[in-house]
Protein backbone atom coordinates (compact mmCIF):
# COMPACT_ATOMS: atom_id res chain seq x y z
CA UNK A 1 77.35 10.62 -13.27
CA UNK A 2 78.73 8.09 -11.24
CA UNK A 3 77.30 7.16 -7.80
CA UNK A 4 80.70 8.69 -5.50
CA UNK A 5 80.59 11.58 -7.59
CA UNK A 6 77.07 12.36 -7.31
CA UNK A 7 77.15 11.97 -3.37
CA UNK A 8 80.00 14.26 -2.93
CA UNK A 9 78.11 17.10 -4.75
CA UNK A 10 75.02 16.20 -2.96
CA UNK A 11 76.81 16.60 0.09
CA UNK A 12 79.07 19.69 -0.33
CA UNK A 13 77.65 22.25 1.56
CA UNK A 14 75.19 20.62 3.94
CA UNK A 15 77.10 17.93 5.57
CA UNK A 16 74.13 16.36 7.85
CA UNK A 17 71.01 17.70 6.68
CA UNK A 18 68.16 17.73 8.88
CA UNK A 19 64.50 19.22 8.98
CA UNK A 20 65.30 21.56 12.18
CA UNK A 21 67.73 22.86 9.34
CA UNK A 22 64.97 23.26 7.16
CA UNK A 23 62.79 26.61 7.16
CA UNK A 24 59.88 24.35 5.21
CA UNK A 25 59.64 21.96 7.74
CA UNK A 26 57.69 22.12 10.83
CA UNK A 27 60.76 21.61 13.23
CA UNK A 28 63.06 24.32 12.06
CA UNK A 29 65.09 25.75 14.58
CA UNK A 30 67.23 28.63 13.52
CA UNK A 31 69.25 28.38 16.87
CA UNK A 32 70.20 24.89 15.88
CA UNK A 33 70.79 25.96 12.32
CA UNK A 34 72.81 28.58 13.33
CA UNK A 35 75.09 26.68 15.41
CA UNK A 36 75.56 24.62 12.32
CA UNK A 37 76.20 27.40 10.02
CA UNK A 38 79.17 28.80 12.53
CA UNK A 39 80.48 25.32 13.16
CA UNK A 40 79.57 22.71 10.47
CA UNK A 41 79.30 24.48 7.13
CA UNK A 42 81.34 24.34 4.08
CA UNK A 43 83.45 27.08 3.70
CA UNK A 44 81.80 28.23 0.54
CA UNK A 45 78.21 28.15 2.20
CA UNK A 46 79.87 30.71 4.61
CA UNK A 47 80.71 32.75 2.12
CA UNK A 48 78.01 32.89 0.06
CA UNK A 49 76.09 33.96 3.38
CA UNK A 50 79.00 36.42 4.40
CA UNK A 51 78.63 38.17 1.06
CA UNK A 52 74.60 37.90 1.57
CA UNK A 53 75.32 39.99 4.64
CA UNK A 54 77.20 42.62 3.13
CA UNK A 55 74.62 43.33 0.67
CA UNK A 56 72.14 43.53 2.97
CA UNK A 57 74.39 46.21 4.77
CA UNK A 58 75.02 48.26 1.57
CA UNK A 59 71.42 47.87 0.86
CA UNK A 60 70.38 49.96 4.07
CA UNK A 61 73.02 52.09 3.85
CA UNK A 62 72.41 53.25 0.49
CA UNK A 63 68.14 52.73 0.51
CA UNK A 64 67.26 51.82 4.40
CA UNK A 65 65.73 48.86 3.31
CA UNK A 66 66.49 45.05 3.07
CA UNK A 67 65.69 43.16 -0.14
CA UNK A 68 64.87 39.10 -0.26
CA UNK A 69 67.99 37.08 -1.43
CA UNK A 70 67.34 33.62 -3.43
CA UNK A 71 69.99 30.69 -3.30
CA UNK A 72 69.64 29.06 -6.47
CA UNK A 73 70.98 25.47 -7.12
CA UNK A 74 71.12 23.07 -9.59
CA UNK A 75 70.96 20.09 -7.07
CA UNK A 76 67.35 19.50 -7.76
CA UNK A 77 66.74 16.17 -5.63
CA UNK A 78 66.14 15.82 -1.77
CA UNK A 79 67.44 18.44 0.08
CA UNK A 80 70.71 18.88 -0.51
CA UNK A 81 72.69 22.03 -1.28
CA UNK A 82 72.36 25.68 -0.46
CA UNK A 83 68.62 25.40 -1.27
CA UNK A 84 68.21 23.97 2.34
CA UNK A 85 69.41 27.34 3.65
CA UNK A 86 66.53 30.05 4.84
CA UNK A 87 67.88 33.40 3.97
């Protein structure tokens, strides 16, 4: 893969990644991730989470309970991608 390439898809849904983004990391902040998420994130991202949300309201309509989601990615160097993203 060629080096442009390979940035762009490193970079597609986190745009400045940072460790206050970053539930791992002792400075997470989910206020400053969440202004990120409503201001800075890929479209996609959004939707992924926006779909995430909608399962979790089916899920307690239907069984009053919320179930863990995992983000998956195949970006499997530093911490770029949806992986970065606590959910």
């Amino acid at each position: 893969m060629n080096k442009k390439g390979e940035c762009i898809r490193n970079r597609s849904n986190f745009t400045t990644p940072k460790s206050y983004h970053m539930i791992d990391k002792k400075d997470f902040n989910p206020d400053i991730l969440n202004v990120f998420l409503n201001n800075d994130a890929s479209p996609k991202l959004k939707l992924l989470l926006e779909q995430i949300n909608l399962l979790d309201a089916q899920d307690m309509k239907t069984s009053n309970r919320l179930y863990k989601h995992l983000i998956f990615t195949d970006v499997n160097r530093s911490t770029y991608g949806a992986v970065a993203i606590p959910n």
